[in-house]
Protein backbone atom coordinates (compact mmCIF):
# COMPACT_ATOMS: atom_id res chain seq x y z
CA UNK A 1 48.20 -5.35 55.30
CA UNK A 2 50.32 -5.50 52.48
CA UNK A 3 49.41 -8.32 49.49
CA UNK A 4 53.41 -8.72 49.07
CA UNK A 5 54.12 -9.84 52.76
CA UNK A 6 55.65 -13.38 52.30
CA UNK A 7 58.58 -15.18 54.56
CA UNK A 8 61.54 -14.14 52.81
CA UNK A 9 63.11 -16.27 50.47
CA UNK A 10 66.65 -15.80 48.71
CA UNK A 11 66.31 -13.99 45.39
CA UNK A 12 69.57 -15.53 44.40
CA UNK A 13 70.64 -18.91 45.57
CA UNK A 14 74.33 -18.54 44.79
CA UNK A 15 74.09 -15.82 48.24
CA UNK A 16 74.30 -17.71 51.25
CA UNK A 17 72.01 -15.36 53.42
CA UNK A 18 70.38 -15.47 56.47
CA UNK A 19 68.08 -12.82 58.21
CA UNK A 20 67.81 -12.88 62.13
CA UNK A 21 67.27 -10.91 65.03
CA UNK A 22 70.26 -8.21 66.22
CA UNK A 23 71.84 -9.57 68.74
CA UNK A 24 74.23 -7.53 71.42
CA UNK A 25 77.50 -9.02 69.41
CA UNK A 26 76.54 -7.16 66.32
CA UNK A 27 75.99 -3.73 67.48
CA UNK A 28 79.30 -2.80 66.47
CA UNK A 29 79.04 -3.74 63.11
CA UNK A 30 75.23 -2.64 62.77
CA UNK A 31 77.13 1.26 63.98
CA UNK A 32 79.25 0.59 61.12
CA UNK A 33 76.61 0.32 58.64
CA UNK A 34 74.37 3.09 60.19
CA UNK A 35 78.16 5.89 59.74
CA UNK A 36 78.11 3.79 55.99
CA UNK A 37 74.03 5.14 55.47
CA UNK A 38 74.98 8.78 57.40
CA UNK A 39 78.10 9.04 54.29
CA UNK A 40 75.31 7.86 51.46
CA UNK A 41 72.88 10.12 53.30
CA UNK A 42 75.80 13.56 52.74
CA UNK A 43 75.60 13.87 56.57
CA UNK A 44 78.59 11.42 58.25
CA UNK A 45 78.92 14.18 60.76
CA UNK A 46 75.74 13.58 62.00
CA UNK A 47 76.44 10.06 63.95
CA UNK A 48 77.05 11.28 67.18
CA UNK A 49 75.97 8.23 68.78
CA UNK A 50 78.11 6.27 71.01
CA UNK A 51 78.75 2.43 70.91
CA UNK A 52 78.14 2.11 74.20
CA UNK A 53 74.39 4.53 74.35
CA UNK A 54 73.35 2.40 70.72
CA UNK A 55 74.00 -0.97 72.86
CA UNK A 56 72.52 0.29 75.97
CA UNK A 57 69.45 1.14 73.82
CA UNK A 58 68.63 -1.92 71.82
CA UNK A 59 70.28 -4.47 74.76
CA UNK A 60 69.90 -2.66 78.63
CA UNK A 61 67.55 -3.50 80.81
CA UNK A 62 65.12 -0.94 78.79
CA UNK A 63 65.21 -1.24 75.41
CA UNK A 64 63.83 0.79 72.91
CA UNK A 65 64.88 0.00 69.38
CA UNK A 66 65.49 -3.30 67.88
CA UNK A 67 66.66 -5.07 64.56
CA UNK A 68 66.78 -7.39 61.94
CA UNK A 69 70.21 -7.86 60.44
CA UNK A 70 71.27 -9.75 56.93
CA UNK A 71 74.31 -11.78 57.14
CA UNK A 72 76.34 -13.47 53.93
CA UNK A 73 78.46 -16.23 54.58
CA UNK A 74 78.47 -15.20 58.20
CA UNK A 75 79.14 -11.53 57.60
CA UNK A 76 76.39 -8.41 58.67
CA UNK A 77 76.03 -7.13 55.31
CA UNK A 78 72.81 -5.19 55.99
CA UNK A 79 70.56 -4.37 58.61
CA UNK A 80 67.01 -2.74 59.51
CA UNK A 81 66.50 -0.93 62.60
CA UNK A 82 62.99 0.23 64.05
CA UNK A 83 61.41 0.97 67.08
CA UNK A 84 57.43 1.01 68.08
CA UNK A 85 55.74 4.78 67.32
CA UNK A 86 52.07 5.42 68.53
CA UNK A 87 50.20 6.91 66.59
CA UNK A 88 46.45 8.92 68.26
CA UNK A 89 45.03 8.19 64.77
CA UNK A 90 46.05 4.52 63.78
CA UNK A 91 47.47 3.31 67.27
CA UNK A 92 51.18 1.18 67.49
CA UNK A 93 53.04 1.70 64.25
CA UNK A 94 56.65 -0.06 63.52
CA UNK A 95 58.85 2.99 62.86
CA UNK A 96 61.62 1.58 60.45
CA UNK A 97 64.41 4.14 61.65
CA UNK A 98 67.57 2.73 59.69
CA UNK A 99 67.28 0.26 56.57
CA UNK A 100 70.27 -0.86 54.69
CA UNK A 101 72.32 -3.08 52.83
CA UNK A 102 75.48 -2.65 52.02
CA UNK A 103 76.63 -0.51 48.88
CA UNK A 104 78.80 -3.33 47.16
CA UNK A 105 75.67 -5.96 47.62
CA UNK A 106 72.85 -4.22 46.18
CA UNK A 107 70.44 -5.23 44.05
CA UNK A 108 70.91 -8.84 45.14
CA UNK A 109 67.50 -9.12 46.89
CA UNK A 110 68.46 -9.13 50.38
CA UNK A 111 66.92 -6.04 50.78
CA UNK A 112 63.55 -7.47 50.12
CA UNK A 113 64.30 -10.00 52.00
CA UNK A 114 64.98 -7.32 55.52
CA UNK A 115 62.19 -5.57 54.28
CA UNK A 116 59.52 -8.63 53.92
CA UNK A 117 60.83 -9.82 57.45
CA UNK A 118 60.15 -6.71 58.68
CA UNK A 119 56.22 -6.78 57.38
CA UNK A 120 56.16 -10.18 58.81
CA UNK A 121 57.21 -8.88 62.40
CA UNK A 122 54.67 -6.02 61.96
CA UNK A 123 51.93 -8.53 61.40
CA UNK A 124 53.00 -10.88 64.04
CA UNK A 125 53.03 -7.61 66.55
CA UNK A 126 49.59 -6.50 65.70
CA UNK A 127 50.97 -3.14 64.56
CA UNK A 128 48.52 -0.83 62.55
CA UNK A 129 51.41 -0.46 59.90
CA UNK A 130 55.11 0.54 59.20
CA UNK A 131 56.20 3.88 58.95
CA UNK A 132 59.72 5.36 57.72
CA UNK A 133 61.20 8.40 56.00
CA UNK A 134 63.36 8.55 52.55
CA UNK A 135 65.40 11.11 51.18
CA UNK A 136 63.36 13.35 48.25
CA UNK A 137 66.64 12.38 46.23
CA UNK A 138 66.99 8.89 47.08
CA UNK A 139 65.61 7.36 43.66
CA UNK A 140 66.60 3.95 44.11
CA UNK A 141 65.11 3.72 47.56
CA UNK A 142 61.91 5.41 46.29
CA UNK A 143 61.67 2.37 43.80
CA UNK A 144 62.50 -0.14 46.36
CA UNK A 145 59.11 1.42 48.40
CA UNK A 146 57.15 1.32 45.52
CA UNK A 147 57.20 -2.16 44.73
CA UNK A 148 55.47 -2.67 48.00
CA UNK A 149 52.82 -0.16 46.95
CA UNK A 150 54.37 2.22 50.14
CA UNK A 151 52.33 5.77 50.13
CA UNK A 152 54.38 8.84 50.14
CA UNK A 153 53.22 12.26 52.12
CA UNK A 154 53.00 15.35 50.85
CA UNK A 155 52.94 18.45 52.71
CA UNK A 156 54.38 17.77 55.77
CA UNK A 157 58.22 19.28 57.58
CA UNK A 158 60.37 17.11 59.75
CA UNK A 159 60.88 18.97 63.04
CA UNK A 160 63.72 19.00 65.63
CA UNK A 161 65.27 19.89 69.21
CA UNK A 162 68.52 19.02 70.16
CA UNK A 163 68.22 19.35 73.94
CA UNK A 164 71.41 18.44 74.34
C-alpha cells in the first residue's frame, strides 16, 4: 500500500474539521455536493438521482455505497463516496465514486485529509487497492492524485447502458 497512508491530521489548525462516517442525516447535504461536482464536472443535468433512491442505497436494509464526509465547524463541507468493486485480476477494490470538497474551501487540506481516511479504510478492509476516475481536464485533481503517487491508464473507454 501506499507510503503516504497516515491518520489524517489538520493541515491548518485555524479549520475546525472533523472527518466521520456518512450518516442517514447527511444524505441531503452529501446530494448537494454531488449536483455542486455534476456543475464543476459541465454535466448538472446528469444527477438524476433521487433523495430518496441515494438514501435507500447507502442506508436500506441493503446497502451498497458508503461515505466519509468532512465537516467545518459542524457544517458538511466535503465528502467521499465509494462502494466495493471486484476485480478477477486483483480481487475487492474500494471504488472511490464521488470525492469532493467544496469549491470555496479548497486547498485547505481537508481533501487530504478525506482522501488519507479513505486509504486508511482500504487498509483496514483488506482491499487490494482504490480505484477512481478523473476528468482528462481536471488539472488540479490530477495533482491532488499525484502526490499520492496514483497511476493513470492509458488506453482504455468508459462504457455505458442506461436500461432505464
Amino acid at each position: 500500500m501506499n507510503d503516504r497512508i497516515k491518520e489524517p491530521q489538520a493541515r491548518n489548525p485555524k479549520l475546525q474539521t472533523v472527518i466521520r462516517r456518512a450518516v442517514k442525516e447527511d444524505c441531503p447535504r452529501i446530494l448537494d455536493l454531488v449536483k455542486e461536482l455534476a456543475l464543476y464536472e459541465k454535466a448538472p443535468e446528469e444527477v438524476s438521482v433521487t433523495l430518496e433512491h441515494f438514501t435507500e442505497s447507502g442506508f436500506g436494509s441493503n446497502p451498497v455505497w458508503w461515505a466519509f464526509v468532512v465537516e467545518l465547524n459542524g457544517k458538511v463541507e466535503g465528502f467521499a463516496l465509494y462502494y466495493i468493486r471486484f476485480s478477477t485480476w486483483k480481487g475487492q477494490r474500494m471504488y472511490l465514486e464521488d470525492f469532493l470538497v467544496t469549491e470555496a474551501l479548497r486547498g485547505q487540506g481537508m481533501g487530504g485529509q478525506l482522501f488519507d481516511r479513505l486509504l486508511i479504510e482500504a487498509k483496514e478492509k483488506g482491499f487490494t487497492g482504490v480505484v477512481w476516475q478523473v476528468l482528462d481536464w481536471n488539472e488540479p485533481a490530477i495533482n491532488f492524485y499525484k502526490k499520492y503517487n496514483a497511476s493513470f491508464d492509458k488506453g482504455w473507454l468508459n462504457c455505458a447502458v442506461s436500461v432505464l
